[in-house]
C-alpha atoms as a PDB file:
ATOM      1  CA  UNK A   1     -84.119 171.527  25.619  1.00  0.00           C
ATOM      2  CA  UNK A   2     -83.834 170.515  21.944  1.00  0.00           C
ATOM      3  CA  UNK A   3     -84.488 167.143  20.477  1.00  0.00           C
ATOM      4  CA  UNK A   4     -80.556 166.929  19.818  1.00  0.00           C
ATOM      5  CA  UNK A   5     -80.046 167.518  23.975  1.00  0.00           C
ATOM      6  CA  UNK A   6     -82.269 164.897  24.496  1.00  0.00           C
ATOM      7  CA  UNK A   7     -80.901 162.340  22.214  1.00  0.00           C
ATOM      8  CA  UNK A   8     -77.793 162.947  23.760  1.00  0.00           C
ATOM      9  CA  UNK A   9     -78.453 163.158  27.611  1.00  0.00           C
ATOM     10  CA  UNK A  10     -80.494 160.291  27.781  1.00  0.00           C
ATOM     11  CA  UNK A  11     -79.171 158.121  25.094  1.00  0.00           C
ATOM     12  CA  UNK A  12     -82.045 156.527  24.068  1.00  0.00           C
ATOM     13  CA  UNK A  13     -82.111 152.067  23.090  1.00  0.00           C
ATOM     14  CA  UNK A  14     -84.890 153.473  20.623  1.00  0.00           C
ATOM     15  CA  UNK A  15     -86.972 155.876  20.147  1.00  0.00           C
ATOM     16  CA  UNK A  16     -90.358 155.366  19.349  1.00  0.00           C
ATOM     17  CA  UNK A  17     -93.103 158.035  17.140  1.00  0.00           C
ATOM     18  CA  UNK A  18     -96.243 158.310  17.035  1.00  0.00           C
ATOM     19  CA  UNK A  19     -95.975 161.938  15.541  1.00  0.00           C
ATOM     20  CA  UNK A  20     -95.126 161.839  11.811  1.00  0.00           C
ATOM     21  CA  UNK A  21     -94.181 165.325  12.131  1.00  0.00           C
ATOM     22  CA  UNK A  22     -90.640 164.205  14.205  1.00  0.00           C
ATOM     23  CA  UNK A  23     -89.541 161.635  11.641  1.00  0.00           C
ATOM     24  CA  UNK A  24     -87.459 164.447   9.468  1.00  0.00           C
ATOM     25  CA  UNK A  25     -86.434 165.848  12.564  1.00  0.00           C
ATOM     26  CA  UNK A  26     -84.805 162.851  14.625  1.00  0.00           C
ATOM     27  CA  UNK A  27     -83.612 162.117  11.159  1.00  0.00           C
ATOM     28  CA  UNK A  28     -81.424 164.718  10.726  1.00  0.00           C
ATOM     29  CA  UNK A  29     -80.743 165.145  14.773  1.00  0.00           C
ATOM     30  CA  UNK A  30     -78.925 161.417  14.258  1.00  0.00           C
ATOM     31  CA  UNK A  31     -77.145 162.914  10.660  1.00  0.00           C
ATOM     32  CA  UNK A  32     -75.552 165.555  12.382  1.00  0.00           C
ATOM     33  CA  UNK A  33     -74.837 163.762  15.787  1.00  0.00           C
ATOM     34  CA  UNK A  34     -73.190 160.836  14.170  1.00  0.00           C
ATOM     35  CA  UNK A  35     -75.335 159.100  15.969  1.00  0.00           C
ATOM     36  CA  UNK A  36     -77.766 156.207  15.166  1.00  0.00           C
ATOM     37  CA  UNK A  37     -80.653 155.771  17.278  1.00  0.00           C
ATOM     38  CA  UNK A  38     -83.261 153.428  16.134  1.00  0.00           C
ATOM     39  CA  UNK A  39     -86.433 155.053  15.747  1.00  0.00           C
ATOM     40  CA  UNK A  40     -89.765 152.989  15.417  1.00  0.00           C
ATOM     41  CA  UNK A  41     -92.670 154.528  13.617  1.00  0.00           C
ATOM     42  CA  UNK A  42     -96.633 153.531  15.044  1.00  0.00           C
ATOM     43  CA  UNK A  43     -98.820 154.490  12.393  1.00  0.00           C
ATOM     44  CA  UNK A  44    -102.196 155.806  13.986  1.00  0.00           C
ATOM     45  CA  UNK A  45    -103.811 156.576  10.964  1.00  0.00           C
ATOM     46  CA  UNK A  46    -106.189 153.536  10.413  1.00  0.00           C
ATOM     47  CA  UNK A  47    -107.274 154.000   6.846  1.00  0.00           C
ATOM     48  CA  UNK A  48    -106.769 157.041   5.282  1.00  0.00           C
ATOM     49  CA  UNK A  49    -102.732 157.611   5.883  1.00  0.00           C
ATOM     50  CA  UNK A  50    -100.032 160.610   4.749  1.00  0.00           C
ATOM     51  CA  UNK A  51     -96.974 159.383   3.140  1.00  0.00           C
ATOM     52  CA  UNK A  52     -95.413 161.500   5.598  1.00  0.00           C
ATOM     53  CA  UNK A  53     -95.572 158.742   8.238  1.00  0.00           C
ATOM     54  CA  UNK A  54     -93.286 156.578   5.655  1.00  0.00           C
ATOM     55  CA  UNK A  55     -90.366 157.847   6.544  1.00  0.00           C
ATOM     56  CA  UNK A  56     -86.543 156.627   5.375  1.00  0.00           C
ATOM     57  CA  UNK A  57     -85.021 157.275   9.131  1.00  0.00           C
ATOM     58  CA  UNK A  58     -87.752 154.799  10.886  1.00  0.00           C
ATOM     59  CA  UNK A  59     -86.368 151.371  10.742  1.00  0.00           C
ATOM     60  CA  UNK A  60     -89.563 149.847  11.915  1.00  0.00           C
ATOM     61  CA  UNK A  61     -93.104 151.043  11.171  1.00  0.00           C
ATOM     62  CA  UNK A  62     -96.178 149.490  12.520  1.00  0.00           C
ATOM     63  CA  UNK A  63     -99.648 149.735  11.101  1.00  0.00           C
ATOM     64  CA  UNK A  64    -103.144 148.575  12.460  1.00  0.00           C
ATOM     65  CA  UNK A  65    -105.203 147.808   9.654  1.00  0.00           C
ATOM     66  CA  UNK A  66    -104.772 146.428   6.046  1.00  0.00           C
ATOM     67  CA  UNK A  67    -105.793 149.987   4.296  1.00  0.00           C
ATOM     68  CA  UNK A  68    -102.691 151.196   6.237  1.00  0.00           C
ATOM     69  CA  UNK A  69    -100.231 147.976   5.491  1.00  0.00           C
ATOM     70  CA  UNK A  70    -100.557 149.009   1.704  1.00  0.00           C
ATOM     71  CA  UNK A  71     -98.128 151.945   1.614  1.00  0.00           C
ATOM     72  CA  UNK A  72     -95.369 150.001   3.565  1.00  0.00           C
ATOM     73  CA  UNK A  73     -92.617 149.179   1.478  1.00  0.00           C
ATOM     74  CA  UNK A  74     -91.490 145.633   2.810  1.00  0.00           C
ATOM     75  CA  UNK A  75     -92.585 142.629   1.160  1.00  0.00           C
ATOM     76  CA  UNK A  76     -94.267 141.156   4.363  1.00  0.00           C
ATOM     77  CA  UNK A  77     -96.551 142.521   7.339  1.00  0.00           C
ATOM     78  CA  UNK A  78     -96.862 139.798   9.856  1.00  0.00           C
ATOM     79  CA  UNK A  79    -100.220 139.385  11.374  1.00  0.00           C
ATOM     80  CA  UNK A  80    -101.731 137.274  13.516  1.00  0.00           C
ATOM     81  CA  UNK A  81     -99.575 134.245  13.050  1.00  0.00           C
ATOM     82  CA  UNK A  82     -99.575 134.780   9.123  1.00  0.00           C
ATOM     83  CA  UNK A  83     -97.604 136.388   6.432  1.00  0.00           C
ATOM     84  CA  UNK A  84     -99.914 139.037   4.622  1.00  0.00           C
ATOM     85  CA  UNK A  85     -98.411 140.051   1.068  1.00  0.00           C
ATOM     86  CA  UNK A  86     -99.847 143.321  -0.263  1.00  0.00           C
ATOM     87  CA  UNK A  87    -100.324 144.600  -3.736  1.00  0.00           C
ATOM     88  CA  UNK A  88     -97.340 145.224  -5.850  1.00  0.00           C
ATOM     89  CA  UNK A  89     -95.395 142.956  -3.912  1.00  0.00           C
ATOM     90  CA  UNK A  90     -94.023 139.433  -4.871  1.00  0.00           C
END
């Protein structure tokens, strides 16, 4: 069964990753369906982290530690109870 088939006998709320390697993938599975499908992104890279988890087709990606939180590109990561801004942000 392809990731397509699945997408589309299931119909999936979300989706959720913890495999950068299906980003690009589901990405282009949703393109081609017509379909959206929100697709959430959990980092498990603590420190040292591949761009390819940064991904345009997650809408949501979570990170565990600060070292990770700096190659996010929203202004804000909340954390515990606070707003954390990161460099190169305003």
């Amino acid at each position: 069964m392809t990731s397509r088939d699945l997408v589309r006998s299931r119909r999936p709320d979300a989706i959720v990753t913890v495999y950068p390697d299906y980003l690009a993938p589901l990405g282009a599975v949703f393109t081609l369906a017509g379909q959206h499908v929100p697709l959430i992104t959990v980092v498990t890279d603590l420190v040292t982290v591949h761009r390819m988890w940064f991904n345009d087709s997650s809408e949501l990606c979570l990170v565990a530690t600060q070292d990770a939180a700096i190659w996010l590109s929203g202004p804000v990561l909340r954390r515990q109870g606070q707003d954390h801004r990161y460099p190169g942000q305003s």
